[in-house]
Protein backbone atom coordinates (compact mmCIF):
# COMPACT_ATOMS: atom_id res chain seq x y z
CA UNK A 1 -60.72 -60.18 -15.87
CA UNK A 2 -59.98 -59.61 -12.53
CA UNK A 3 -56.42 -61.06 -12.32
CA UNK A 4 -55.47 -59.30 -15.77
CA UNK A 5 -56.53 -55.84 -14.36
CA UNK A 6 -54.14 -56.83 -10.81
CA UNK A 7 -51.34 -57.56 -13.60
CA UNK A 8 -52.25 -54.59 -15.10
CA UNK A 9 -51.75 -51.95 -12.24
CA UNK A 10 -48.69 -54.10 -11.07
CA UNK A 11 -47.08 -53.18 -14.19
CA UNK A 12 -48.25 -49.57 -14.38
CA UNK A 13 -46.54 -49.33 -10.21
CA UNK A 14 -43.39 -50.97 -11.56
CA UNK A 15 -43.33 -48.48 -14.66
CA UNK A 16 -44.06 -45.67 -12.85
CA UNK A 17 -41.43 -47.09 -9.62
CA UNK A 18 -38.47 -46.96 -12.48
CA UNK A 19 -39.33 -43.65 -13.57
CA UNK A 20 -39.22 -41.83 -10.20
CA UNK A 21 -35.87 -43.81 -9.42
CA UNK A 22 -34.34 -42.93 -13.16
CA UNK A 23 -35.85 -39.22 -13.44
CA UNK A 24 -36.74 -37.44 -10.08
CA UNK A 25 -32.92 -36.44 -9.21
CA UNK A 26 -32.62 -35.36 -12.43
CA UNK A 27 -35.37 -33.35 -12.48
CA UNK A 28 -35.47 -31.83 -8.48
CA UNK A 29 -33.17 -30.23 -6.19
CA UNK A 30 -31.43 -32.85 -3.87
CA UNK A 31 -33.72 -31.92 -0.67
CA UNK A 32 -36.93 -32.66 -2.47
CA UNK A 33 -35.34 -36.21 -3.23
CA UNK A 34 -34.84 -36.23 0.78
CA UNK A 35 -38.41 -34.89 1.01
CA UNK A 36 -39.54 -37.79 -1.39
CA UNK A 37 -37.17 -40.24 0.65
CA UNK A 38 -39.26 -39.46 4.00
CA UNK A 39 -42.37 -39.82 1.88
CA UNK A 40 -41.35 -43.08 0.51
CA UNK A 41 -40.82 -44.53 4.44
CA UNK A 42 -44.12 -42.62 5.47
CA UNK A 43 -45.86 -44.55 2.79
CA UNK A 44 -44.57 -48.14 3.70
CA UNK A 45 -45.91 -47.87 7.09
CA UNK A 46 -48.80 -46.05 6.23
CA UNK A 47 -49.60 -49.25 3.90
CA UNK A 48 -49.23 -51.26 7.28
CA UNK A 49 -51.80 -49.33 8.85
CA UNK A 50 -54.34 -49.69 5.58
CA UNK A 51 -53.97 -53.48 6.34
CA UNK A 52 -55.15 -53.64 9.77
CA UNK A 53 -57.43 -50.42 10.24
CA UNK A 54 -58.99 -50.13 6.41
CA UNK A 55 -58.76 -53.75 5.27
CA UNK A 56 -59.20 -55.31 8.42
CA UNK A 57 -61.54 -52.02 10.58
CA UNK A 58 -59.06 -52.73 13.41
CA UNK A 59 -58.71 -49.98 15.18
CA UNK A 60 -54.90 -49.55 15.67
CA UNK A 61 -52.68 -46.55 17.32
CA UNK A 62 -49.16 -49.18 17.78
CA UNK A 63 -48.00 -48.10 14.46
CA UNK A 64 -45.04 -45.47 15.62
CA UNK A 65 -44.20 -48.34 18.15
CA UNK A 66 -44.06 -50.70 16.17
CA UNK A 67 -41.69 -48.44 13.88
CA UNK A 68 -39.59 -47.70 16.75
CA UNK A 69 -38.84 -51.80 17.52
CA UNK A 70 -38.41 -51.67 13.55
CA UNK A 71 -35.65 -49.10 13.84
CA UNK A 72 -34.22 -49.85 17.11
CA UNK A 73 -33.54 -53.68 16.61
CA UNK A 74 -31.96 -52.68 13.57
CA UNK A 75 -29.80 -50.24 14.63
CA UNK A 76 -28.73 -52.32 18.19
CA UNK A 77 -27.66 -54.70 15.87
CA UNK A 78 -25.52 -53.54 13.79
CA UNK A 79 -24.21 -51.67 16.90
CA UNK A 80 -23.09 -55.42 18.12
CA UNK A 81 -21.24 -56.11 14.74
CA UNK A 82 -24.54 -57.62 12.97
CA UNK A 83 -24.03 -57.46 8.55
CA UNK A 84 -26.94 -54.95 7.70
CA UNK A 85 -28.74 -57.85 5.63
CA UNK A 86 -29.12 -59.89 9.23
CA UNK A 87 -29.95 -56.93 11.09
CA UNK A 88 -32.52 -56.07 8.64
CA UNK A 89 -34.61 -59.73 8.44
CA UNK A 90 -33.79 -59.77 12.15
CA UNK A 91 -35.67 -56.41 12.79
CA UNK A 92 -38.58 -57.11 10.54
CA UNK A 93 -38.87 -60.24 12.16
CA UNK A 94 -38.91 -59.64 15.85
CA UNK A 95 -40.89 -56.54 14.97
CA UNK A 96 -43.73 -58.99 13.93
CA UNK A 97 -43.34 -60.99 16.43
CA UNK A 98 -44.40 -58.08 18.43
CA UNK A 99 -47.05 -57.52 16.66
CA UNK A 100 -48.63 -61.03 16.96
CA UNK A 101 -47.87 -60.42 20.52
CA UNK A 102 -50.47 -57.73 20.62
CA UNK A 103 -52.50 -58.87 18.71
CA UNK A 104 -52.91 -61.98 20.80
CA UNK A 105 -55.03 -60.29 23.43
CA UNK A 106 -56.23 -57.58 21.10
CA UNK A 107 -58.55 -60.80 19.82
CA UNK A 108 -60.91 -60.31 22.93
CA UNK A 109 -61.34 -56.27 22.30
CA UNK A 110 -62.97 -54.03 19.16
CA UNK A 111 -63.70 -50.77 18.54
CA UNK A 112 -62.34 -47.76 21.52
CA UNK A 113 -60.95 -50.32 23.30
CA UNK A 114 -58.62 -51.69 21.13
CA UNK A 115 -57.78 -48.01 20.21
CA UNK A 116 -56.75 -47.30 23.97
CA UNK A 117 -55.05 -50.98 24.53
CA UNK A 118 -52.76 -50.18 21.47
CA UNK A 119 -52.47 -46.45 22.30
CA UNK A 120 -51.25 -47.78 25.85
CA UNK A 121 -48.68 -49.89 24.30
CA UNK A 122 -47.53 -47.26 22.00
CA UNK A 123 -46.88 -44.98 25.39
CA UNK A 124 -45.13 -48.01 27.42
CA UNK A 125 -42.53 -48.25 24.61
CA UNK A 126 -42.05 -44.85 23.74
CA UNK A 127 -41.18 -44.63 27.49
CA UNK A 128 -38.64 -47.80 27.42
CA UNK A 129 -37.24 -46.13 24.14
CA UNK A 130 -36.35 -43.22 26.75
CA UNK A 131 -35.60 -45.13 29.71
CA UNK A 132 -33.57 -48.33 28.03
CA UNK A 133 -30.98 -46.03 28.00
CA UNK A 134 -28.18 -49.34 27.38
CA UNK A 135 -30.16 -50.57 24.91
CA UNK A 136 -31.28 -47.65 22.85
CA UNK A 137 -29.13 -44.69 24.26
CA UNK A 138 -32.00 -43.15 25.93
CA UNK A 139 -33.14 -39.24 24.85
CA UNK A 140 -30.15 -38.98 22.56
CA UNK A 141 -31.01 -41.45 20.86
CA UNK A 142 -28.29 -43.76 18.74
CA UNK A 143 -25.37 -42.38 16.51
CA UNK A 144 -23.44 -43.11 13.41
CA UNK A 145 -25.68 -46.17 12.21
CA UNK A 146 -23.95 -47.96 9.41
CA UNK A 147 -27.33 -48.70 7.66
CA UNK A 148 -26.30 -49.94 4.18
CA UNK A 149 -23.14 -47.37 3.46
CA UNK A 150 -25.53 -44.78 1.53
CA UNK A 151 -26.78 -42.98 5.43
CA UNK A 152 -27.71 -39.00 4.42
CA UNK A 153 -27.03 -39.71 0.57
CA UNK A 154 -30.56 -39.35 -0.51
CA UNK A 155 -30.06 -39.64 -4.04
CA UNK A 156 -28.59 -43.03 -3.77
CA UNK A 157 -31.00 -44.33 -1.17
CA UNK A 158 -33.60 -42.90 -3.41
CA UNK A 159 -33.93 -46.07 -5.64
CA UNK A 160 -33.63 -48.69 -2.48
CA UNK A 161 -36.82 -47.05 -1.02
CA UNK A 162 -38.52 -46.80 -4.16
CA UNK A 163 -37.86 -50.81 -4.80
CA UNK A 164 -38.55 -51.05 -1.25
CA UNK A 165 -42.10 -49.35 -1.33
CA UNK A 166 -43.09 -50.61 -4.87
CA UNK A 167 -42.67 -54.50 -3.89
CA UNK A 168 -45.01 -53.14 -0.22
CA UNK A 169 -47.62 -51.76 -1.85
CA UNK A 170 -47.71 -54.51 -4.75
CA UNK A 171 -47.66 -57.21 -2.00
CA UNK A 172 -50.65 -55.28 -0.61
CA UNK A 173 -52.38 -55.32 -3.98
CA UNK A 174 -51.77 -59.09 -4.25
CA UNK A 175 -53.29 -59.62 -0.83
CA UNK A 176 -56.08 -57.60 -1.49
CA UNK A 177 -56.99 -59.10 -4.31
CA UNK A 178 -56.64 -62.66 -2.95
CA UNK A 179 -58.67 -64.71 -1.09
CA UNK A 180 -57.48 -64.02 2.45
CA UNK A 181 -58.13 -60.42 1.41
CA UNK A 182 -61.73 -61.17 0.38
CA UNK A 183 -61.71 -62.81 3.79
CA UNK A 184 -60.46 -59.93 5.79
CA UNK A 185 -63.21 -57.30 4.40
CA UNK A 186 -65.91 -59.85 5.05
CA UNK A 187 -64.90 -60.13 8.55
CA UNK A 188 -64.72 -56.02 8.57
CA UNK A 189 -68.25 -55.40 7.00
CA UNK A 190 -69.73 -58.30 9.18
CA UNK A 191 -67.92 -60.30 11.66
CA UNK A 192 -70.39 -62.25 12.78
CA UNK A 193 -71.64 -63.44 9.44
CA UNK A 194 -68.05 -63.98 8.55
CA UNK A 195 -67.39 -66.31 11.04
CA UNK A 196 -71.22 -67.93 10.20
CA UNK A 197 -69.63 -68.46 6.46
CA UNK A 198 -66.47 -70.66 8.12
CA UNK A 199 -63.98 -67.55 8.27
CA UNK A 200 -61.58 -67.74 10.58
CA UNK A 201 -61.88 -64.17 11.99
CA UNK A 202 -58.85 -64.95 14.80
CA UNK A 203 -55.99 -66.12 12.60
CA UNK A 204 -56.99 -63.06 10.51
CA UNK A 205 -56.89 -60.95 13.10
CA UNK A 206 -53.60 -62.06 14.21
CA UNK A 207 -52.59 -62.06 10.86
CA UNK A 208 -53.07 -58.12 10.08
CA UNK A 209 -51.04 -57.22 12.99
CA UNK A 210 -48.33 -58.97 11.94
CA UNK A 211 -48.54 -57.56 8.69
CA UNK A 212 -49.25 -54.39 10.09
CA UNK A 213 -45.84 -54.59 12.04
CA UNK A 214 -43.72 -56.31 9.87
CA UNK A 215 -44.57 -53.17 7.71
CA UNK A 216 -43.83 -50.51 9.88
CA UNK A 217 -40.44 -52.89 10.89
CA UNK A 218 -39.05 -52.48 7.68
CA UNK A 219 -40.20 -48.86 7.75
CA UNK A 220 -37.77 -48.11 10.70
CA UNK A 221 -34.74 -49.75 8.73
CA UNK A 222 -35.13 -47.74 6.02
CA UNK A 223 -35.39 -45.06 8.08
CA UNK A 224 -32.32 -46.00 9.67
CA UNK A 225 -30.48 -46.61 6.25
CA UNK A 226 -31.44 -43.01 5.20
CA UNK A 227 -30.20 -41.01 8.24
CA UNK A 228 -27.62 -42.85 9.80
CA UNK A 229 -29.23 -42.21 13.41
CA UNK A 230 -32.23 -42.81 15.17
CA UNK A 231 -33.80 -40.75 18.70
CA UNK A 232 -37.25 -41.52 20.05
CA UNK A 233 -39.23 -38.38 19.62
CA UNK A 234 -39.60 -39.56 15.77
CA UNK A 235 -41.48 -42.73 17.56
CA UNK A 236 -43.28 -40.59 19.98
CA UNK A 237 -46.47 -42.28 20.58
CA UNK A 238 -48.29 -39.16 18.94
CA UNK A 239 -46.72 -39.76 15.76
CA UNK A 240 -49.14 -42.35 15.53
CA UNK A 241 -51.89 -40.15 14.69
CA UNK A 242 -50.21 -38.82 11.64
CA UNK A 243 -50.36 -42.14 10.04
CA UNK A 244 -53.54 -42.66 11.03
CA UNK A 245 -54.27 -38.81 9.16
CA UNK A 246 -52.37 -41.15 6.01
CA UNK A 247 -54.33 -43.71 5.90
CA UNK A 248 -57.43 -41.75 6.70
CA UNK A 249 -57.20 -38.85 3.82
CA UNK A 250 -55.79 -41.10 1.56
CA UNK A 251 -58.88 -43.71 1.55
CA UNK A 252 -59.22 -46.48 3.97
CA UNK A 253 -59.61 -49.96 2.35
CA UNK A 254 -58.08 -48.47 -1.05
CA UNK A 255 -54.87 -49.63 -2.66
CA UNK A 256 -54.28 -46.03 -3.72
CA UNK A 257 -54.93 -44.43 -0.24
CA UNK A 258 -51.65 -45.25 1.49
CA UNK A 259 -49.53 -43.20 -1.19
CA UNK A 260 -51.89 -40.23 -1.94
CA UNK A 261 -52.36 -40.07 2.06
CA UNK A 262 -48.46 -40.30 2.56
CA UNK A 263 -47.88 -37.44 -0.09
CA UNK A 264 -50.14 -35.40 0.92
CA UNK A 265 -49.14 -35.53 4.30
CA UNK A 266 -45.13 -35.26 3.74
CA UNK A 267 -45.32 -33.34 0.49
CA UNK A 268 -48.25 -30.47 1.22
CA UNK A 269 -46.16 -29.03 4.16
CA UNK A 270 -43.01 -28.61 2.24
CA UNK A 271 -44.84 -26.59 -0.03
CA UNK A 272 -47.07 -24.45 2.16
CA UNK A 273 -43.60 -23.93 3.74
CA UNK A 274 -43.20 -20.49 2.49
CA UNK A 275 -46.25 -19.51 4.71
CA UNK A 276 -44.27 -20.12 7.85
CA UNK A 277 -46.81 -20.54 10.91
CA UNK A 278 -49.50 -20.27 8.68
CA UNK A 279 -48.86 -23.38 7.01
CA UNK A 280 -50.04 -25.53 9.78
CA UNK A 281 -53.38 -24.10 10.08
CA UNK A 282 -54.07 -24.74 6.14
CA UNK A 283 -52.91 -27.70 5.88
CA UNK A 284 -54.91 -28.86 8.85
CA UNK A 285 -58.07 -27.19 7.15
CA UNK A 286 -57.31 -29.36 4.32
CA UNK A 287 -57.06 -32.43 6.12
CA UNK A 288 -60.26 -31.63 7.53
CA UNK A 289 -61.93 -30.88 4.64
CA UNK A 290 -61.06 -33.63 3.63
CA UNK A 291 -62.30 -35.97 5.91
CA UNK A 292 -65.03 -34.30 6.20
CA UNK A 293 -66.23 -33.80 2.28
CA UNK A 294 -64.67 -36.89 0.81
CA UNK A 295 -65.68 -39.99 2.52
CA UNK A 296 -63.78 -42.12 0.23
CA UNK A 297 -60.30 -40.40 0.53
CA UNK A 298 -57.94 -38.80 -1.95
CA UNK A 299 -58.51 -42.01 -3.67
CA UNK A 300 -62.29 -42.07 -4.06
CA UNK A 301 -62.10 -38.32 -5.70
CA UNK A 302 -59.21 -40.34 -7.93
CA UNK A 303 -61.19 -43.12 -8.61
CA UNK A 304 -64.37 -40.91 -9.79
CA UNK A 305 -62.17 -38.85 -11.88
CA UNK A 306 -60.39 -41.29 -13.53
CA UNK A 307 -64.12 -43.51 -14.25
CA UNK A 308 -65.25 -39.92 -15.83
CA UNK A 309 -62.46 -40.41 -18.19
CA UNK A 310 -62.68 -43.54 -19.10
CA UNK A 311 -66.91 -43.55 -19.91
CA UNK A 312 -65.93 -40.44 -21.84
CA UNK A 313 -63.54 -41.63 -23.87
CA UNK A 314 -65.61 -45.01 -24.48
CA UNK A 315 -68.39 -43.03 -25.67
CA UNK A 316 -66.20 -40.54 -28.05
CA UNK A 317 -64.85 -43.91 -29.51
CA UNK A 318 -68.32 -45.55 -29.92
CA UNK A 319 -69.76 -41.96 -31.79
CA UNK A 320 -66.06 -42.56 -33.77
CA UNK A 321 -66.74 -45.89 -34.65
CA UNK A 322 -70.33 -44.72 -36.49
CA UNK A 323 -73.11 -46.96 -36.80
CA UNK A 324 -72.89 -51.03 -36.30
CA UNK A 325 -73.35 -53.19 -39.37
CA UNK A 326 -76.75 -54.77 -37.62
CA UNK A 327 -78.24 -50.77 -36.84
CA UNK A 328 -76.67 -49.93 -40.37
CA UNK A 329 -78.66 -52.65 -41.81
């Protein structure tokens, strides 16, 4: 039952994937495609976060870092004559090897202090991103990035992120579903009974900050692919916290929280817009009301309104159906 619902909602993502790609130019002006571009990349590394702080209750503020290396490697390569689809695996993959890196001596830490041993590490390299001026052209940042060929044409790029985001959050969805993911919320409800039960809470740990990086890695190629240049205020280590606002409004520990958190956050903005200043205080009200009211997320309000449906329309199609034969009888 299980697996055939997973099969289910993978199908519904892909349906859904091929319909944004096919009809949203058609349907928008070209800088909502852009705006739905950024929201795309916001949403991949916001479903790298999900892993290892609502899956995995690791508290984790290395996200925009880790999105930096992503970008960065990326972009230094190609610089150096590297074919994009190299530069790309190479990025993603050095990116989590960072990210084991951390989470090496993250094993020996929980709660507020791995929050300020990964918020240190985000400062550190959004300082080198400055500093490494040879490597990463320092405040300005790096130019003319050949990406893929399709840098500031957002309607082309649009289907690349879409395939790119669809096949991130279904891998998610997989893992969640699987063991290891079965593993990794036992281990966040209850470590030490986890461990009692023969889980092996360290490789796991490990494990979700690799994810968590590799995620955000191939977040900062797109991102790369999509503008054409890169400059390290957009990996500023307080960037962080709007990811965290993602995963956080969205639903922690929900498949559905990384997009509604990315959309809201990307989306909301452009259309408070109009309201100038303004904007910023209402949206934050929202976000607060949010987090406040709706312990479960965007996707726990979802999830209830959707089960309303559904025992609604069971019960109109059981008064339908009329009496049983047995009742009738």
């Amino acid at each position: 039952m299980e697996e055939r619902r997973l099969w289910g909602q993978l199908a519904a993502l892909a349906t859904f994937a091929v319909a944004l790609a096919v009809g949203l130019p058609r349907l928008v002006d070209p800088y909502y495609v852009h705006v739905v571009d950024v929201t795309l990349i916001n949403l991949v590394i916001a479903i790298g976060l999900n892993l290892v702080l609502g899956f995995g209750g690791q508290i984790s503020f290395a996200q925009s870092a880790f999105f930096g290396i992503g970008a960065y490697t990326f972009a230094f390569l190609q610089a150096h004559g590297a074919p994009a689809a190299l530069a790309a695996v190479a990025a993603v993959l050095f990116t989590s090897l960072v990210g084991a890196l951390l989470g090496w001596p993250a094993l020996r830490l929980k709660g507020h202090y791995l929050a300020l041993a990964t918020l240190a590490f985000s400062l550190i390299m959004g300082e080198l991103m400055v500093d490494l001026d040879f490597i990463t052209g320092g405040a300005n940042g790096m130019m003319n990035i050949v990406g893929i060929g399709l840098a500031r044409d957002d309607v082309a790029m649009l289907p690349v992120l879409v395939a790119v985001a669809a096949l991130g959050l279904g891998a998610a969805m997989i893992f969640a579903a699987s063991p290891a993911g079965l593993r990794v919320r036992a281990f966040r409800d209850n470590a030490i009974a986890a461990q009692a039960a023969g889980v092996n809470v360290r490789s796991l740990k490990i494990g979700l900050f690799i994810a968590s990086a590799a995620y955000a890695g191939v977040g900062g190629v797109c991102y790369c692919c999509l503008l054409g240049y890169i400059s390290p205020d957009v990996f500023a280590w307080q960037t962080t916290f709007a990811y965290l606002a993602m995963v956080v409004v969205g639903g922690l520990g929900s498949n559905l929280g990384a997009p509604l958190g990315a959309a809201l956050y990307t989306l909301v903005p452009e259309w408070l817009r109009f309201l100038q200043e303004a904007y910023f205080v209402i949206f934050g009200a929202v976000v607060i009301a949010v987090i406040a009211l709706l312990p479960g997320g965007m996707a726990g309000v979802v999830g209830w309104v959707f089960g309303r449906i559904w025992q609604r329309s069971k019960s109109v199609l059981r008064l339908h159906a009329g009496p049983t034969t047995e009742s009738g009888s």
